[in-house]
N, C-alpha and C. Protein backbone atom coordinates (compact mmCIF):
# COMPACT_ATOMS: atom_id res chain seq x y z
N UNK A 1 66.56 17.90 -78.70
CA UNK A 1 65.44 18.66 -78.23
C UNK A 1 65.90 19.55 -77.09
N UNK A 2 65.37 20.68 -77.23
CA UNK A 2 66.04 21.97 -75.77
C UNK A 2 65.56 21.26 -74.70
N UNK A 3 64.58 20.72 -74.34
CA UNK A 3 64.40 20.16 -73.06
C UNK A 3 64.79 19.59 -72.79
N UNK A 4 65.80 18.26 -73.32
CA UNK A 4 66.83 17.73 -72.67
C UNK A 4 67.78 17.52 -73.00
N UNK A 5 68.42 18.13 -73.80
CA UNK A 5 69.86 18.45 -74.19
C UNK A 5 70.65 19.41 -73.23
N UNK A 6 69.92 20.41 -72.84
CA UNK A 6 70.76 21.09 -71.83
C UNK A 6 69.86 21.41 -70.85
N UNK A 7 68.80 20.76 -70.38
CA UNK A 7 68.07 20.93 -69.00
C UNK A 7 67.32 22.09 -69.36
N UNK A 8 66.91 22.63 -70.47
CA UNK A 8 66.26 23.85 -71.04
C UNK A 8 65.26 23.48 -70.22
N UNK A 9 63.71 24.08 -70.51
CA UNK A 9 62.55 23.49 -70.74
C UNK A 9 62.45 23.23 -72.17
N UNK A 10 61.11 22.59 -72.45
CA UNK A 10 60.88 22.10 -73.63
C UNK A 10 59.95 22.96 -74.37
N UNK A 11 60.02 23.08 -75.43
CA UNK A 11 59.37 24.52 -75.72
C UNK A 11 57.90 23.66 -76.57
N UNK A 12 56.87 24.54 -76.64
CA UNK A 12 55.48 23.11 -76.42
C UNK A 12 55.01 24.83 -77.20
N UNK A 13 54.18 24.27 -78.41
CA UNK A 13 52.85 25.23 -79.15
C UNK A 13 51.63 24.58 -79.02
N UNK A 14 50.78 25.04 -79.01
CA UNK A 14 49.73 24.78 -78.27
C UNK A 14 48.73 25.20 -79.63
N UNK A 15 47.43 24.18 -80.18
CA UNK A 15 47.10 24.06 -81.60
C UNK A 15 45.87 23.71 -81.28
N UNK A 16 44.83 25.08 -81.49
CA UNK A 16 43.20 24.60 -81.00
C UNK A 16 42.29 25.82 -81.87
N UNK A 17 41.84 25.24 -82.55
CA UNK A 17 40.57 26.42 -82.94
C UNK A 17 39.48 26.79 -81.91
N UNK A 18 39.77 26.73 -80.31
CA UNK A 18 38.83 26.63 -79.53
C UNK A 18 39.77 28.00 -78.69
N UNK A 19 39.68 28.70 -78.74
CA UNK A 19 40.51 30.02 -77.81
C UNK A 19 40.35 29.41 -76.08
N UNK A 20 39.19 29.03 -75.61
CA UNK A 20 39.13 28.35 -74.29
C UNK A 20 40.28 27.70 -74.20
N UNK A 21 40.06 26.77 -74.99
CA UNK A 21 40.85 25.18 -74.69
C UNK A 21 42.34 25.49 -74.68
N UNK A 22 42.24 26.81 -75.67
CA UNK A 22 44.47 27.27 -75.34
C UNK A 22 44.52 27.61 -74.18
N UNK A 23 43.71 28.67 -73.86
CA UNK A 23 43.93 29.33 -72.64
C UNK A 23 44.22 28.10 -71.53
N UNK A 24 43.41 27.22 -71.15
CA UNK A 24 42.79 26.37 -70.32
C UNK A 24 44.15 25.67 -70.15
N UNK A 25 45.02 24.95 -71.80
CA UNK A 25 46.03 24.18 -72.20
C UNK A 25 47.24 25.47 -70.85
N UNK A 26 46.97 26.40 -71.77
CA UNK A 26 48.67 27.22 -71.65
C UNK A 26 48.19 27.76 -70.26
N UNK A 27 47.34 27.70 -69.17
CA UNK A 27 46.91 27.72 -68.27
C UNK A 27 47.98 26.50 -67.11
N UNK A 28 47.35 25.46 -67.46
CA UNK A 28 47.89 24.28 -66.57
C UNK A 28 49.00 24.11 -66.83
N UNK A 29 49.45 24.33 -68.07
CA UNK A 29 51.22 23.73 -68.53
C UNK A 29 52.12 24.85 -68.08
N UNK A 30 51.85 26.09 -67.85
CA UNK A 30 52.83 27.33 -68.04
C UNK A 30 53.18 27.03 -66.57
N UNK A 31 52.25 26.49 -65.35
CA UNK A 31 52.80 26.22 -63.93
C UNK A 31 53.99 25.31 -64.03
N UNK A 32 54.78 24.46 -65.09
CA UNK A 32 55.75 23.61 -64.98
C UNK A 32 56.85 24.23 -65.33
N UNK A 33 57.55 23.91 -64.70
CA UNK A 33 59.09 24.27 -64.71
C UNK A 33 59.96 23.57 -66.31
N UNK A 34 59.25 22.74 -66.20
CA UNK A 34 60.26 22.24 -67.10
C UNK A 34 59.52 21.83 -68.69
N UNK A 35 58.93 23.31 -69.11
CA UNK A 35 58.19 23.41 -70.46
C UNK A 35 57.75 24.92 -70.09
N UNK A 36 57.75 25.11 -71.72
CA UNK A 36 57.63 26.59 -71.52
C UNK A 36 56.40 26.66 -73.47
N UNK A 37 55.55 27.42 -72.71
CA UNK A 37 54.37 27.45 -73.84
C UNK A 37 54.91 29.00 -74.45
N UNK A 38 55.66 28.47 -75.89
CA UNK A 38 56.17 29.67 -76.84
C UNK A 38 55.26 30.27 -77.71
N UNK A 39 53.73 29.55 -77.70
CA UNK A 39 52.83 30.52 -78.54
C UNK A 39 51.53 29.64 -78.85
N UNK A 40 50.72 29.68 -79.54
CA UNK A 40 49.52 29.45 -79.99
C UNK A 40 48.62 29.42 -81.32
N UNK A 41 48.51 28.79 -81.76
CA UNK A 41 47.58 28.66 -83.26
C UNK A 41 46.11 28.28 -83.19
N UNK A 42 45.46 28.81 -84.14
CA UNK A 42 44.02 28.27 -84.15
C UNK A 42 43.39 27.61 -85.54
N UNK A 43 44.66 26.96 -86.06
CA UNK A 43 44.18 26.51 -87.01
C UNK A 43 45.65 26.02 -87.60
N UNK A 44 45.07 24.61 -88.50
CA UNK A 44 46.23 24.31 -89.38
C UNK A 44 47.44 25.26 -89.68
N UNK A 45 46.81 25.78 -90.22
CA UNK A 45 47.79 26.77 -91.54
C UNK A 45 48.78 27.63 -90.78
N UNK A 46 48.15 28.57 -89.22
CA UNK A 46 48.30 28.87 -88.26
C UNK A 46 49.60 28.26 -87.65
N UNK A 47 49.26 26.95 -87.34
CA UNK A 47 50.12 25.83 -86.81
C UNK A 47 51.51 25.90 -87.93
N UNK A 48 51.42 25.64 -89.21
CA UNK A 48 52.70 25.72 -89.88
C UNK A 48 53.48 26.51 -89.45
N UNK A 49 52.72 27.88 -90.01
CA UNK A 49 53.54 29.19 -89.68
C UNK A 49 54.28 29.45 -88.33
N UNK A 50 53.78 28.83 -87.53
CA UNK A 50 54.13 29.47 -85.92
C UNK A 50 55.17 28.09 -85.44
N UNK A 51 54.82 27.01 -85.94
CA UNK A 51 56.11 26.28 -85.98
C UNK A 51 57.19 26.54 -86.50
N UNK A 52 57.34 26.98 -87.89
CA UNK A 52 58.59 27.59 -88.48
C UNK A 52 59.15 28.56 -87.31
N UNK A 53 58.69 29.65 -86.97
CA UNK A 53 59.10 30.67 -86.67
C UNK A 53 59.54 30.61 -85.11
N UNK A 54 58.53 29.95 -84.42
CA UNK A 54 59.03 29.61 -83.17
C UNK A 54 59.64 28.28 -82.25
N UNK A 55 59.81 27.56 -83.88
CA UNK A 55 60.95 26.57 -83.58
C UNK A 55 60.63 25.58 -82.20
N UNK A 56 58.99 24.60 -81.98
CA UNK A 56 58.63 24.09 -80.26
C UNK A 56 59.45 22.70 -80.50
N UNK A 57 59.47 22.33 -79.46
CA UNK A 57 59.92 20.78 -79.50
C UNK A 57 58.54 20.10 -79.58
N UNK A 58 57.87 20.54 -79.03
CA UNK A 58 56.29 19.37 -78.86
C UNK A 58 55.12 20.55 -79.38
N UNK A 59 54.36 20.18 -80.27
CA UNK A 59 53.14 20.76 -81.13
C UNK A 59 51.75 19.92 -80.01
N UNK A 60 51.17 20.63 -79.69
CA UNK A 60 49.66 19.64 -79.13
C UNK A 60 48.81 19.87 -80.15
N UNK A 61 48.46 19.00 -80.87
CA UNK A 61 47.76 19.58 -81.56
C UNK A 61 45.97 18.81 -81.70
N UNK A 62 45.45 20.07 -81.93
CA UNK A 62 43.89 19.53 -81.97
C UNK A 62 43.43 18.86 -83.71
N UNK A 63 42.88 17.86 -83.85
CA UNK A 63 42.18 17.31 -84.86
C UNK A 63 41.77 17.99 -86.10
N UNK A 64 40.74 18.26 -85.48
CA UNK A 64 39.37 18.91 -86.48
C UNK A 64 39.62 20.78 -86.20
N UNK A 65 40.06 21.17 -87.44
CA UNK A 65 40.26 22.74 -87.47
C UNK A 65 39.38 23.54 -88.25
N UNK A 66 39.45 24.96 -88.44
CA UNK A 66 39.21 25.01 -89.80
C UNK A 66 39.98 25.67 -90.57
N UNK A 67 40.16 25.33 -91.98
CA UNK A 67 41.24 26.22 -93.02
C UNK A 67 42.19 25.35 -93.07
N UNK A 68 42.47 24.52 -92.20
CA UNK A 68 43.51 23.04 -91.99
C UNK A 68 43.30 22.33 -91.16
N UNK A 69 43.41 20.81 -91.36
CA UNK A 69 43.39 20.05 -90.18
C UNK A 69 44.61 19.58 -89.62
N UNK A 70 44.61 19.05 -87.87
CA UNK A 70 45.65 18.86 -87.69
C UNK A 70 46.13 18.04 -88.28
N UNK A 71 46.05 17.03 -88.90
CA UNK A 71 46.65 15.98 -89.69
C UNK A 71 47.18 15.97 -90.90
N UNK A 72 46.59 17.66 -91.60
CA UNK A 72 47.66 17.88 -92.60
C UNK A 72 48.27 18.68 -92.40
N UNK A 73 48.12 19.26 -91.22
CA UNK A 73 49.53 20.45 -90.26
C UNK A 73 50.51 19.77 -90.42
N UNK A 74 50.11 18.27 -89.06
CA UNK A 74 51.20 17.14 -89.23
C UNK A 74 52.26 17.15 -90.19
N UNK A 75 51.75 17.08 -91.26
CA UNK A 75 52.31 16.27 -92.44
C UNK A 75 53.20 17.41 -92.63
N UNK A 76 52.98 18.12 -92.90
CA UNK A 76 53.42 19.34 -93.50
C UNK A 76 54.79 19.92 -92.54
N UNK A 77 54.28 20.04 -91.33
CA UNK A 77 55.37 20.41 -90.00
C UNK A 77 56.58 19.24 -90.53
N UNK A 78 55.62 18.16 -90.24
CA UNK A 78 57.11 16.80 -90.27
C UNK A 78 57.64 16.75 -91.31
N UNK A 79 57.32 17.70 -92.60
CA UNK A 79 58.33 17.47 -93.84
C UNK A 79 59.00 18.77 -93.54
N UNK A 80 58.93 19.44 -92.67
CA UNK A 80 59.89 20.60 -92.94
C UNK A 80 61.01 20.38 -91.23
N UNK A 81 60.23 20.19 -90.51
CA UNK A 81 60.97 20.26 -89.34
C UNK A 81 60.92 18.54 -88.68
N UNK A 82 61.39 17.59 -88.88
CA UNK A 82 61.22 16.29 -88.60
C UNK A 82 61.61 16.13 -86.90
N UNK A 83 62.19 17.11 -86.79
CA UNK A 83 62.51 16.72 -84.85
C UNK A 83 61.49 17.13 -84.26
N UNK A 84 60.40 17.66 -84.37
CA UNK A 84 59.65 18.41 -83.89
C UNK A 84 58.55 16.91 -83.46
N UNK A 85 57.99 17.18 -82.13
CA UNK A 85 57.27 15.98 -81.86
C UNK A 85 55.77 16.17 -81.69
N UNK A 86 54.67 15.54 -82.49
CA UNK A 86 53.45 15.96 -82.37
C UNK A 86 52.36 15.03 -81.61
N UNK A 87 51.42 16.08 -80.55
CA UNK A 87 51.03 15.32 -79.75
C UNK A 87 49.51 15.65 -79.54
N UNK A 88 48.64 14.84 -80.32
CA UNK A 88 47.24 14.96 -80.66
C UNK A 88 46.62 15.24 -79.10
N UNK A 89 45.74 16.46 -79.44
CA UNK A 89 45.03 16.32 -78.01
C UNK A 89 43.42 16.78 -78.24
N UNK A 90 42.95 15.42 -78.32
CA UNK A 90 41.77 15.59 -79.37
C UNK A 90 39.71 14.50 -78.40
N UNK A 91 39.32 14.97 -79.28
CA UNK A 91 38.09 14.55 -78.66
C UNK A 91 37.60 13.27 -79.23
N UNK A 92 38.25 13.00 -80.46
CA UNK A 92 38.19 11.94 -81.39
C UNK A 92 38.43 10.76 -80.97
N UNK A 93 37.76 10.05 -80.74
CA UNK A 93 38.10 8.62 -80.02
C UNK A 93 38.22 7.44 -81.10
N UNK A 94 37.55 7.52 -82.44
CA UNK A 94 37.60 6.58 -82.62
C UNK A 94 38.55 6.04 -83.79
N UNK A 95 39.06 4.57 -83.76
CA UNK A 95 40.22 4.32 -84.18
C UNK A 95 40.61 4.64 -85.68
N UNK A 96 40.04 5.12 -86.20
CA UNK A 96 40.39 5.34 -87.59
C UNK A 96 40.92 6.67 -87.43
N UNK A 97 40.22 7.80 -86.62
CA UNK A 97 41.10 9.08 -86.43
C UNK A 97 42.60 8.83 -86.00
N UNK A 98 42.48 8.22 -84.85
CA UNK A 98 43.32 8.01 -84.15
C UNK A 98 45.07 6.97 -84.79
N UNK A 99 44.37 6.23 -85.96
CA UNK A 99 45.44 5.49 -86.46
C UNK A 99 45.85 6.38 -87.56
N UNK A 100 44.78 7.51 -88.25
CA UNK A 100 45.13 8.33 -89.24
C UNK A 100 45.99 9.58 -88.36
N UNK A 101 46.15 10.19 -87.11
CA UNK A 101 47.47 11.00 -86.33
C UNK A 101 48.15 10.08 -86.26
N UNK A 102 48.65 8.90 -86.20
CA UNK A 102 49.51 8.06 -86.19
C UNK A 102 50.35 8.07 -87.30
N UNK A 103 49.85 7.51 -88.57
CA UNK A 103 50.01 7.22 -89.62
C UNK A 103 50.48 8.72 -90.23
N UNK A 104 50.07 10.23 -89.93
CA UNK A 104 50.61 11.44 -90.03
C UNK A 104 51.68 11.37 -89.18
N UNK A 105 52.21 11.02 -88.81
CA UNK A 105 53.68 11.30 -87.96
C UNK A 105 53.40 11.18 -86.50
N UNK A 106 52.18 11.91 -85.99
CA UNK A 106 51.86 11.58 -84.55
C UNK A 106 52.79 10.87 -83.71
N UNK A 107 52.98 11.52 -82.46
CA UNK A 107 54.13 10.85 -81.31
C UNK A 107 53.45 10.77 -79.76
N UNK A 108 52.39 11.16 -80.19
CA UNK A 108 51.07 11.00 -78.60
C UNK A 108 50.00 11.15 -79.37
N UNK A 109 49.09 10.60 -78.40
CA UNK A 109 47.53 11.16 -78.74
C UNK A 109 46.78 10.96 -77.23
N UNK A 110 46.04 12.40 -76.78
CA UNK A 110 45.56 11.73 -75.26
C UNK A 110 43.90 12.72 -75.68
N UNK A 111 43.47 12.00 -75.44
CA UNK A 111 41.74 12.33 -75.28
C UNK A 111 41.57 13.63 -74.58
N UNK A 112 40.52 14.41 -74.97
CA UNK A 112 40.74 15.84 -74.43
C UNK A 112 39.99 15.93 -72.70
N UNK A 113 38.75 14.70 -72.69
CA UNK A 113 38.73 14.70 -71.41
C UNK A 113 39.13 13.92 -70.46
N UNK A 114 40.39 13.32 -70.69
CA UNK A 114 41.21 13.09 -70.19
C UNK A 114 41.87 14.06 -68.80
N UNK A 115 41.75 13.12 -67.55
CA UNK A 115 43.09 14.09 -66.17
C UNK A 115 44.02 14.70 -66.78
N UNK A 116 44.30 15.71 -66.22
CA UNK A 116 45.51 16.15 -66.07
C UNK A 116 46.88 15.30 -66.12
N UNK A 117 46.77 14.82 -65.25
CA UNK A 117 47.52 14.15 -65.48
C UNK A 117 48.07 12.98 -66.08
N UNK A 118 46.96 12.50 -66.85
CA UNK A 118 47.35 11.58 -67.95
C UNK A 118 47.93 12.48 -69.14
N UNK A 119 47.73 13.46 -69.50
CA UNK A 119 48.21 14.75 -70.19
C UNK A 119 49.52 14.72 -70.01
N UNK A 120 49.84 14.86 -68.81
CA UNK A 120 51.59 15.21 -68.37
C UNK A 120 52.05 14.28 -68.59
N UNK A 121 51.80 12.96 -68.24
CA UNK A 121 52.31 11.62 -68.48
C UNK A 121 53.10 11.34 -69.97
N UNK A 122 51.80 11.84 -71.22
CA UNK A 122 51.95 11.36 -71.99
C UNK A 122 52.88 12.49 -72.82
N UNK A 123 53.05 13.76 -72.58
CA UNK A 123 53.53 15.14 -73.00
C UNK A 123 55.07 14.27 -72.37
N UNK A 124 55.42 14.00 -71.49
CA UNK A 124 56.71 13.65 -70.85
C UNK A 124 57.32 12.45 -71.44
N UNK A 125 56.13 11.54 -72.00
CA UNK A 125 56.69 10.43 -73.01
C UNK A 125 57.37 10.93 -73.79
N UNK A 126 56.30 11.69 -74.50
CA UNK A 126 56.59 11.80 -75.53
C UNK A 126 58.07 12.82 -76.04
N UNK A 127 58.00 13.77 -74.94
CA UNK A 127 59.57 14.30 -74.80
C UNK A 127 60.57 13.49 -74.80
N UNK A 128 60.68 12.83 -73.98
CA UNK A 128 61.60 11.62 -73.55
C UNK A 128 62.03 10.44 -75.01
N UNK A 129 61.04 11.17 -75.92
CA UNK A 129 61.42 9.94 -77.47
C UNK A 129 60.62 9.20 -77.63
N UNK A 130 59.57 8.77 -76.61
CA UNK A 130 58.31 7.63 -76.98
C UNK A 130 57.54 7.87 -77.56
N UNK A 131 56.72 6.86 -78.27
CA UNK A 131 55.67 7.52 -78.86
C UNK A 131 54.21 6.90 -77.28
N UNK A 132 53.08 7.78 -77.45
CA UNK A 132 52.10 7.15 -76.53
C UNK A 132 51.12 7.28 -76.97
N UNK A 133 49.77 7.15 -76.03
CA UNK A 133 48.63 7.03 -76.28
C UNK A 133 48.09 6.88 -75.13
N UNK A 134 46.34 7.53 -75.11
CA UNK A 134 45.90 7.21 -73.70
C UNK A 134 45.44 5.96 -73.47
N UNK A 135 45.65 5.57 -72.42
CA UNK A 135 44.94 3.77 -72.61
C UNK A 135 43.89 3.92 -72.52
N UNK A 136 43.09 5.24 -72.41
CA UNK A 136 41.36 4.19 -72.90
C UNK A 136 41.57 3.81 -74.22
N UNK A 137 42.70 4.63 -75.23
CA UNK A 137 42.21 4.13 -76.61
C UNK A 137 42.92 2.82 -76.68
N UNK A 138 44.19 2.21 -76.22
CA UNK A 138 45.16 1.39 -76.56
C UNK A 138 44.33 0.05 -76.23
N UNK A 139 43.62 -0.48 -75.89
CA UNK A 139 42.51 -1.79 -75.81
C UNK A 139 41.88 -1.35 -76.86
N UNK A 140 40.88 -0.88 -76.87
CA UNK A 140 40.08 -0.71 -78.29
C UNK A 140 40.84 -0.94 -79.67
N UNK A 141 41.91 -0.08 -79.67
CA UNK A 141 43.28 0.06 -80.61
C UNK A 141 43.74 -1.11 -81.14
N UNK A 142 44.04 -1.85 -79.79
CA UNK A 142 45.08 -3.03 -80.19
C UNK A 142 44.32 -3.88 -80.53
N UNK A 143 43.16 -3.93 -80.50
CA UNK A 143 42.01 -5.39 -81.33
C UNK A 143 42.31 -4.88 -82.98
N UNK A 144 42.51 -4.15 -83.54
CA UNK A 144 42.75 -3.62 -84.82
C UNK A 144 44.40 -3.95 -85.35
N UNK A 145 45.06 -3.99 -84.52
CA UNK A 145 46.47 -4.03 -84.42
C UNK A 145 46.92 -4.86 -83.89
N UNK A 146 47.64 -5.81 -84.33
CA UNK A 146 48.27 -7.08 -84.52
C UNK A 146 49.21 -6.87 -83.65
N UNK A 147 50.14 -5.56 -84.36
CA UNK A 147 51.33 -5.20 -83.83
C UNK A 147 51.43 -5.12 -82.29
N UNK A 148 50.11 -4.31 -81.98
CA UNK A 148 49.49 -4.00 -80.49
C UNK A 148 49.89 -4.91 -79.62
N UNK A 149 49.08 -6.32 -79.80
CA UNK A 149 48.85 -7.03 -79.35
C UNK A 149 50.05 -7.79 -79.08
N UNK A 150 51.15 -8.16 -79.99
CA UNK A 150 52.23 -8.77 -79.82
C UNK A 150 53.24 -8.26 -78.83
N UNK A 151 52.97 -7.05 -78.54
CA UNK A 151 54.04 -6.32 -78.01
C UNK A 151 55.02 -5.53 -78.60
N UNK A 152 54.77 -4.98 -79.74
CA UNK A 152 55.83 -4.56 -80.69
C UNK A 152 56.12 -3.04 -79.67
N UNK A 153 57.42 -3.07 -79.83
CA UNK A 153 57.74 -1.38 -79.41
C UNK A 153 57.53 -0.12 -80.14
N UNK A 154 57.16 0.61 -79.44
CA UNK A 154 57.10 2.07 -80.26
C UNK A 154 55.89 2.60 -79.82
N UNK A 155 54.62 2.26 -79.09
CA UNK A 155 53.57 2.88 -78.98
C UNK A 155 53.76 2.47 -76.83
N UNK A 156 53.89 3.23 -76.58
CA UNK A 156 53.12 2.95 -75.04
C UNK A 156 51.49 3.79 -74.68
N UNK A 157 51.32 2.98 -73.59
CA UNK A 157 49.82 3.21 -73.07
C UNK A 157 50.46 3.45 -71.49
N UNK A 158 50.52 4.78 -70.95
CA UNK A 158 50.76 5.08 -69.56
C UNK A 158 49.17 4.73 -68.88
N UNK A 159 48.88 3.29 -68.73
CA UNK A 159 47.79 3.28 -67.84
C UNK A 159 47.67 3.70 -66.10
N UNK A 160 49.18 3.78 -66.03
CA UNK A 160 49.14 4.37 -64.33
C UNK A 160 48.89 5.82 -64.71
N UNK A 161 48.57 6.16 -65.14
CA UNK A 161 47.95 7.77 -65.31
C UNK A 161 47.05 8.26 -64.80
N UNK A 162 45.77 7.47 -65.07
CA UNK A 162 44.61 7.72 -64.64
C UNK A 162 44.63 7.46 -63.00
């Protein structure tokens, strides 16, 4: 990944049928040094195309689109570009969405009204190779999930976030 293979920034697309919510996104993130917002989609299909071409390390991507959803962006991105890391940033709370971005390849998922900085937290996991999640969902989550509960690796919950 350019962001830490050679101290690049990390190059981050930004995936919202809501024109606010990019602005708002590529607003707060473009102040970091160490990520750089290479472009914008408003829709699935959108999202393919602009991944091919502008090659991000981290996709944010929103849920519910129209013309595509993010979850068959997902699918679609991760069969063509598999390094590419996708990081739900969605309003959808409840666990069946949330295990279905998972189950699409998903490598974060953080609630849209979610701090700031649980955002960065989990965008920096997820750079770093982890997969995450916001912990309001990871309690709710892990009553569904066995795995959760045991401790299995591969999902963290940055609860010092909040």
């Amino acid at each position: 990944m350019a962001g830490q293979n050679n101290c690049q920034p990390f190059r981050l697309l930004i995936v919202d049928d809501d024109e606010l919510a990019r602005y708002v996104l590529r607003l707060s993130l473009s102040a970091r040094e160490d990520l750089t917002v290479v472009g914008e989609a408003g829709n699935g299909r959108e999202a393919i195309e602009s991944t091919e071409r502008l090659n991000p390390d981290v996709v944010v991507m929103d849920m519910l689109m129209p013309i595509m959803s993010g979850i068959e962006a997902t699918r679609q991105i991760l069969e063509q570009q598999s390094h590419v890391k996708i990081f739900f940033f969605s309003s959808q709370e409840a666990n069946e969405a949330v295990l279905e971005a998972f189950q699409a390849g998903a490598h974060g998922y953080c609630l849209k009204d979610s701090k700031h900085d649980t955002l960065l937290a989990g965008l920096l996991t997820v750079v770093a190779g982890r997969r995450w999640i916001d912990p309001r969902l990871a309690t709710p989550l892990s009553a569904s999930l066995p795995e959760l509960r045991t401790g299995a690796p591969g999902l963290n919950a940055a609860a010092k976030a909040d």
